[in-house]
Each structure stands twice: as C-alpha cells, then as structure tokens.
N, C-alpha and C. Protein backbone atom coordinates (compact mmCIF):
# COMPACT_ATOMS: atom_id res chain seq x y z
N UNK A 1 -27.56 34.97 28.61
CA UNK A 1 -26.94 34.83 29.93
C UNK A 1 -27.86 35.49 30.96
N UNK A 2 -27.86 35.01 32.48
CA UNK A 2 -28.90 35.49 32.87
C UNK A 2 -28.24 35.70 34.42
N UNK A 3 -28.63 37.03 34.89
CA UNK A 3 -28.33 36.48 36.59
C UNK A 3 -26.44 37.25 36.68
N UNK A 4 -26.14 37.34 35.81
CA UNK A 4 -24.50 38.12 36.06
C UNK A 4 -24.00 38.97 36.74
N UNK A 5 -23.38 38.43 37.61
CA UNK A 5 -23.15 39.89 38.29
C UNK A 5 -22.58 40.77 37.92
N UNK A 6 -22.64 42.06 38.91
CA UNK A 6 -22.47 43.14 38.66
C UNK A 6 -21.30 43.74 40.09
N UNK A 7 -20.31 44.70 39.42
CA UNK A 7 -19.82 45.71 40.32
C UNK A 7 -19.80 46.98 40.16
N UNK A 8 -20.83 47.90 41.31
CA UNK A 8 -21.34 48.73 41.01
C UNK A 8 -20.55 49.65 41.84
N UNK A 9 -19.69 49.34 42.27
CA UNK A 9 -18.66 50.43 43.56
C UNK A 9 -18.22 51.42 42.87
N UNK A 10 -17.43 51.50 41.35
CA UNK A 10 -17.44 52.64 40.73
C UNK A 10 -19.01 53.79 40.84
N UNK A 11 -19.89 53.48 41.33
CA UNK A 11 -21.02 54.61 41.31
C UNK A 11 -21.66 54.82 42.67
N UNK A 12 -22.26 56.25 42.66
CA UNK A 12 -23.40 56.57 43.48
C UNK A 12 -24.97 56.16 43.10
N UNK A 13 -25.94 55.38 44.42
CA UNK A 13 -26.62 55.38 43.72
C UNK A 13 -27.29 55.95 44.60
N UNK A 14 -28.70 57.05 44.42
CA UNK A 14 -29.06 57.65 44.82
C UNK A 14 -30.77 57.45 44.66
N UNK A 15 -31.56 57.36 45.56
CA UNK A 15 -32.93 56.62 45.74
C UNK A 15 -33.48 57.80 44.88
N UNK A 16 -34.45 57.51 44.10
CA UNK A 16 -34.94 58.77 43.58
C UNK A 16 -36.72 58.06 43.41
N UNK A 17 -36.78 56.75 43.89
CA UNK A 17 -38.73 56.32 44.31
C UNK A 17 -38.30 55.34 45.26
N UNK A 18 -38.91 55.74 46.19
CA UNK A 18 -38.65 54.57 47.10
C UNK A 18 -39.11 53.00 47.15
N UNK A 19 -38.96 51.93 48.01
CA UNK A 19 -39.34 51.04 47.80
C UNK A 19 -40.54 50.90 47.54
N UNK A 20 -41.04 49.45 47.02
CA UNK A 20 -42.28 49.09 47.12
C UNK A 20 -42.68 47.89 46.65
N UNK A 21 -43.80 47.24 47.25
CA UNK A 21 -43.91 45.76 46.78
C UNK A 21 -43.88 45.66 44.83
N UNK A 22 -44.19 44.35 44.56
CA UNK A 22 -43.54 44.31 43.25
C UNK A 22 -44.69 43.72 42.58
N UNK A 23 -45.71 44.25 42.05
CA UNK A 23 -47.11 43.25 41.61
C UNK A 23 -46.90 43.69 39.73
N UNK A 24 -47.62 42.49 39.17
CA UNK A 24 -48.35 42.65 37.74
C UNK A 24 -49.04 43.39 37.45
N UNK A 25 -49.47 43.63 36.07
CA UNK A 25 -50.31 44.30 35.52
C UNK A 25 -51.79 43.91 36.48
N UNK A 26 -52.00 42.92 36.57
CA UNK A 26 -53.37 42.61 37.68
C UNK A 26 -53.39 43.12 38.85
N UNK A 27 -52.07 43.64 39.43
CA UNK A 27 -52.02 43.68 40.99
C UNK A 27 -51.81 42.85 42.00
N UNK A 28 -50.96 41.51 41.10
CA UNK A 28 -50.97 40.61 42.21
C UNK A 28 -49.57 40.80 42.51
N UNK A 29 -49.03 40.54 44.00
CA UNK A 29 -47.92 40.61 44.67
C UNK A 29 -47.15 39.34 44.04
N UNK A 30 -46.00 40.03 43.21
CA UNK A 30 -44.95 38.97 42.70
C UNK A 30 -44.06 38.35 44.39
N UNK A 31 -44.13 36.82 44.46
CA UNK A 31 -43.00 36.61 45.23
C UNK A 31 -41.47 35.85 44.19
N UNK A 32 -41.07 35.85 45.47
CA UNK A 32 -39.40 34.59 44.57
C UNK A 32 -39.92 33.73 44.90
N UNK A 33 -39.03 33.28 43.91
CA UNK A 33 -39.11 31.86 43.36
C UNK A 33 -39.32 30.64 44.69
N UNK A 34 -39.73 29.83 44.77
CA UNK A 34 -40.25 28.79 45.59
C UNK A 34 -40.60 29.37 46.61
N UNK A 35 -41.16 30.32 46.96
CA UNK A 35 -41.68 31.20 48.31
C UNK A 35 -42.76 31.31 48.17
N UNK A 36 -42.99 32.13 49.65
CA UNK A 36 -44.36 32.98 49.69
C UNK A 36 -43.93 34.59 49.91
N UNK A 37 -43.15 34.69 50.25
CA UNK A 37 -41.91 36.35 50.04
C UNK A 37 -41.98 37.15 49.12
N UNK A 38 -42.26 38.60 48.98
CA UNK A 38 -42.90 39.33 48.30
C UNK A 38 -41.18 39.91 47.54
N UNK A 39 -41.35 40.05 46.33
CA UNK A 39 -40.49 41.01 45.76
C UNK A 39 -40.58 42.40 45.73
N UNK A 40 -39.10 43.35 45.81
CA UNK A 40 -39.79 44.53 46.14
C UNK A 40 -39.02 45.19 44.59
N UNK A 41 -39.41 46.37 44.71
CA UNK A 41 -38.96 47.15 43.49
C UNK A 41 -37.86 48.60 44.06
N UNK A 42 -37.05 49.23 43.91
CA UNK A 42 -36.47 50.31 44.31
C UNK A 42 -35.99 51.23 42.57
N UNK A 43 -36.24 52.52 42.85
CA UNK A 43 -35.78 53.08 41.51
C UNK A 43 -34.29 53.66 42.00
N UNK A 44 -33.11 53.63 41.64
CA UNK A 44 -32.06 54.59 41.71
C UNK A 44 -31.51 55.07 40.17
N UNK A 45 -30.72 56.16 41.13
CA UNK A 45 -30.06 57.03 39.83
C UNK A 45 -28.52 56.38 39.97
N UNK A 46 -28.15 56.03 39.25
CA UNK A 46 -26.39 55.36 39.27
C UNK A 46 -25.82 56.26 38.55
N UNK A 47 -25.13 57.40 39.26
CA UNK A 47 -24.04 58.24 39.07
C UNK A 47 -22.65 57.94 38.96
N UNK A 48 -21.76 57.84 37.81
CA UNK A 48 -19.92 57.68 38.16
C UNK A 48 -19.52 58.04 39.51
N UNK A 49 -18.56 58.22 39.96
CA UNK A 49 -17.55 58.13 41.20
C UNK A 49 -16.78 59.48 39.98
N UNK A 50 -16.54 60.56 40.55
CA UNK A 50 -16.03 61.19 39.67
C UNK A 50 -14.10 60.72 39.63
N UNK A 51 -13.75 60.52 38.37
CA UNK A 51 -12.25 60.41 38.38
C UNK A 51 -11.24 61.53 38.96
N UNK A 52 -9.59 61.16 38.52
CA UNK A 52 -8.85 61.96 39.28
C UNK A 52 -8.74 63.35 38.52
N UNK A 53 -9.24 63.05 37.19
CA UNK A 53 -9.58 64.43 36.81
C UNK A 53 -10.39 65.51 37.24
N UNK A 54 -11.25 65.00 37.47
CA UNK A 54 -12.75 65.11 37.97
C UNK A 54 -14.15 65.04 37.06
N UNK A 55 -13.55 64.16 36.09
CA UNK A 55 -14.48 64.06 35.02
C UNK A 55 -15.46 62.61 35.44
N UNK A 56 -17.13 63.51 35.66
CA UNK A 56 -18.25 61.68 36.14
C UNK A 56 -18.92 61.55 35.38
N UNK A 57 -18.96 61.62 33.91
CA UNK A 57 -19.74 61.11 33.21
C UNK A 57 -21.12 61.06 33.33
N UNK A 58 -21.94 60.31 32.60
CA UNK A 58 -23.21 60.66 32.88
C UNK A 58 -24.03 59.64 33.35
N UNK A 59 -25.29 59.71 34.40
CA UNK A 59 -25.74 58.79 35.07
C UNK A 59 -26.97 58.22 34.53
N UNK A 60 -27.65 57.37 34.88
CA UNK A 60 -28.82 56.51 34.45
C UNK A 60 -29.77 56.54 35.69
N UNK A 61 -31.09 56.24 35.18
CA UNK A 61 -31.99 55.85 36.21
C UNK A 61 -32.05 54.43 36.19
N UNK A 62 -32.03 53.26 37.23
CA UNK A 62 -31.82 51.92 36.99
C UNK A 62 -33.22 51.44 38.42
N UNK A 63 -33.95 50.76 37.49
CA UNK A 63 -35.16 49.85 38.38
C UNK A 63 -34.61 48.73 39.15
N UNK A 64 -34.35 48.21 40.33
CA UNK A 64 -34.17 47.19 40.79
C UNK A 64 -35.02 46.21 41.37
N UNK A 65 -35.13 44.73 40.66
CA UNK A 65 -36.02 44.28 42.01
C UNK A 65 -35.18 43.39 43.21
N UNK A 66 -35.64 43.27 44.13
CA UNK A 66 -34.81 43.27 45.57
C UNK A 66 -35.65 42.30 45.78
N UNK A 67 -34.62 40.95 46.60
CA UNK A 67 -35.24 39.93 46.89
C UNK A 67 -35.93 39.62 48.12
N UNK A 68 -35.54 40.64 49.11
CA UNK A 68 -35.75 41.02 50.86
C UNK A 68 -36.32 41.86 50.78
N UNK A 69 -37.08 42.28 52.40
CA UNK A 69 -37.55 43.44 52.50
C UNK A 69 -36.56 44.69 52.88
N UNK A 70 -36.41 45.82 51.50
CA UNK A 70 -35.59 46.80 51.95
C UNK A 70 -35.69 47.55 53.32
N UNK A 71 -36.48 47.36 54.27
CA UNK A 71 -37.09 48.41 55.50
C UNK A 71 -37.01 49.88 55.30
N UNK A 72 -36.75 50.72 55.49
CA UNK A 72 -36.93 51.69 55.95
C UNK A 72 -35.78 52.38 54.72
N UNK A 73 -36.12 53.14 53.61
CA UNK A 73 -35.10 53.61 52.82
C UNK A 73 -35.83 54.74 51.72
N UNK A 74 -35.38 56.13 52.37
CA UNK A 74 -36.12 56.96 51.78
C UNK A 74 -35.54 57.64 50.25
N UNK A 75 -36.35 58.65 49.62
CA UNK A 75 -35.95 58.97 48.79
C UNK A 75 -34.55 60.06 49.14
N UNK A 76 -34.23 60.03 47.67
CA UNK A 76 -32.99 60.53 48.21
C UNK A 76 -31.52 60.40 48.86
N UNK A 77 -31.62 58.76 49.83
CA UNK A 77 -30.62 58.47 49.89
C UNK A 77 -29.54 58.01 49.47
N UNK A 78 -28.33 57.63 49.71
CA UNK A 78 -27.34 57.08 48.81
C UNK A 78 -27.59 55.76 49.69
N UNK A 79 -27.44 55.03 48.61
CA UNK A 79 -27.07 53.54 48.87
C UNK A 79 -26.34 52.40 48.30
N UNK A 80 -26.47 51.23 49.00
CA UNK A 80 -25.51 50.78 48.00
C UNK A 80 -26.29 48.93 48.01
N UNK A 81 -25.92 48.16 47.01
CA UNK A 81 -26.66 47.04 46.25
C UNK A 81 -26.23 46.37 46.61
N UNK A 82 -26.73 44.95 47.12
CA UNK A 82 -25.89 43.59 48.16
C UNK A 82 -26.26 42.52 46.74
N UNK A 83 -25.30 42.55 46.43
CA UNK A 83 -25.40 41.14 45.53
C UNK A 83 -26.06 41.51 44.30
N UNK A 84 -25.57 42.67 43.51
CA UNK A 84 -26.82 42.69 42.21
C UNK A 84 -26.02 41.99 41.27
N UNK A 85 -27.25 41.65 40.55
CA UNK A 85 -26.84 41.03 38.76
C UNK A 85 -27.84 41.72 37.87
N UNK A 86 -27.70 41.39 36.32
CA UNK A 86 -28.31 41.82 35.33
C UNK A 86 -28.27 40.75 34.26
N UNK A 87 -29.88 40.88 33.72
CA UNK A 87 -30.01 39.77 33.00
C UNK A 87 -30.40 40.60 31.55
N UNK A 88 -30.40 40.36 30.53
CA UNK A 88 -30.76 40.70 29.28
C UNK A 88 -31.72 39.77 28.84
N UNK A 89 -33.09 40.64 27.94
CA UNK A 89 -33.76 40.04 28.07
C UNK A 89 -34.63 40.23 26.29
N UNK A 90 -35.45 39.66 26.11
CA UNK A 90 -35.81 39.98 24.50
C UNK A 90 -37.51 39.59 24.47
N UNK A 91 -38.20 40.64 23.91
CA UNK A 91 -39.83 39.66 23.45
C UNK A 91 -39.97 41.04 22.68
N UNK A 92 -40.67 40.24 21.57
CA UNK A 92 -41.23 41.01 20.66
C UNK A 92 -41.20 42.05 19.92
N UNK A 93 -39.30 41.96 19.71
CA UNK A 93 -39.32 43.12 18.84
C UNK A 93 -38.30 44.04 19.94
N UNK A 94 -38.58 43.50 21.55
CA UNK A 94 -38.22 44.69 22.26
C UNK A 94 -36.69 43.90 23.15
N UNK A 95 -35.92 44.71 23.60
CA UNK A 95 -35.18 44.12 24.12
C UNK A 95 -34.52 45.01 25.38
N UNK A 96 -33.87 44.59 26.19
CA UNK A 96 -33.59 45.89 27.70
C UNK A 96 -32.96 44.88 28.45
N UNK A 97 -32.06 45.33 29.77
CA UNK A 97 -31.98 44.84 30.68
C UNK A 97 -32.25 44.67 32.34
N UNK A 98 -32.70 43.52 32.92
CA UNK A 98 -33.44 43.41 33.97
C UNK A 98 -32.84 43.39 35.33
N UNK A 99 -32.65 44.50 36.50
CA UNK A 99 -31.51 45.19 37.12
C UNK A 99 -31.95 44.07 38.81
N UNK A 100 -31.60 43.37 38.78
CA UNK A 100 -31.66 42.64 40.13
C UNK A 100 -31.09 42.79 41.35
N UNK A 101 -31.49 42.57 42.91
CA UNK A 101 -30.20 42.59 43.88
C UNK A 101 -30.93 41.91 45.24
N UNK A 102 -30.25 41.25 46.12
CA UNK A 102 -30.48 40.32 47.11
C UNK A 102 -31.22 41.32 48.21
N UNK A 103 -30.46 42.68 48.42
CA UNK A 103 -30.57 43.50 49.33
C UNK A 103 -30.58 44.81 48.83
N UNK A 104 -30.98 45.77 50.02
CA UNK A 104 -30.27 47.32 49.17
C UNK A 104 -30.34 47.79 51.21
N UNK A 105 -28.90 48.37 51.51
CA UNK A 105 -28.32 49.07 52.42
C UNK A 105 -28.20 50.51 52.27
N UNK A 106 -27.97 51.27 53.25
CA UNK A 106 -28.13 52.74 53.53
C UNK A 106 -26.12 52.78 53.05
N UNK A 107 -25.98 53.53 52.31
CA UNK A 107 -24.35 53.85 52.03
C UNK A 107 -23.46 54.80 53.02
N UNK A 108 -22.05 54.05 53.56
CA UNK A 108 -21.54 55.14 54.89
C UNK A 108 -20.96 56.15 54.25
C-alpha cells in the first residue's frame, strides 16, 4: 500500500534539522513527479500529546519529504504536517517506512 494517510494531531512535532532541498547519492536535486519542483526534506521529532493521566509515551525522530517549498522554518519549532501519508517500503533484505507531506506549517 502506498501513499496512506496519516493523522498526526495526537502529536508534537518538533523541527530538530531544518529544511532542505532533497538530492541523491550524486547530488542531483530530486523533483515531483511530472515537474521541474524541487523536493524538500524536514527532520522532526513526533512526541505523544500527553494523556489525561499525564502519561506521553515515547517519541520518534521521523524524516519527511515535503512536496512545496517549506519557507522559512527553523530548528526547534513546533509544527504541524498538511496532508502527510506513509508508504512502506522493501529492497534487499531491508524494509522501513517512507514519511511524506504536501506542506509543513508553523503550529499555533
């Protein structure tokens, strides 16, 4: 299955590398698909929403690539994901999943 979305409102996500264009092992600038539009990359940390207990479980570092240009989004901030999905993926033995999103916004 590929492309699924995701609801990520249960979490904080918190910039921990900021943006940046999205190239190969060669260095060439990945775009999307039928474009000339550069893909970008963002690293966050996705923290729980702590419950009414106050128990938040434990968080992940999650790679995103972003289909727009994020502008201006530093480390550190909280933000939040316009349209992500996740695809699962498999070669050689290895397998992981691939953290996608249309946009990434500054969180109020």
């Amino acid at each position: 299955m590929r492309n699924i979305p995701v609801n990520l409102g249960g979490y904080k996500l918190r910039v921990v590398e900021e943006p940046a264009i999205k190239t190969d092992q060669e260095g060439r600038v990945l775009t999307a698909y039928g474009s000339d539009d550069p893909l970008y990359t963002i690293a966050v940390f996705a923290k729980p929403v702590a419950t009414e207990d106050g128990y938040r479980g434990k968080g992940e570092e999650l790679k995103i690539t972003l289909s727009t240009d994020p502008g201006q989004i530093e480390e550190g901030e909280l933000v939040e994901m316009i349209a992500p999905t996740v695809s699962h993926w498999e070669r050689d033995g290895r397998s992981g999943l691939t953290w996608k999103a249309q946009a990434v916004k500054t969180a109020q």
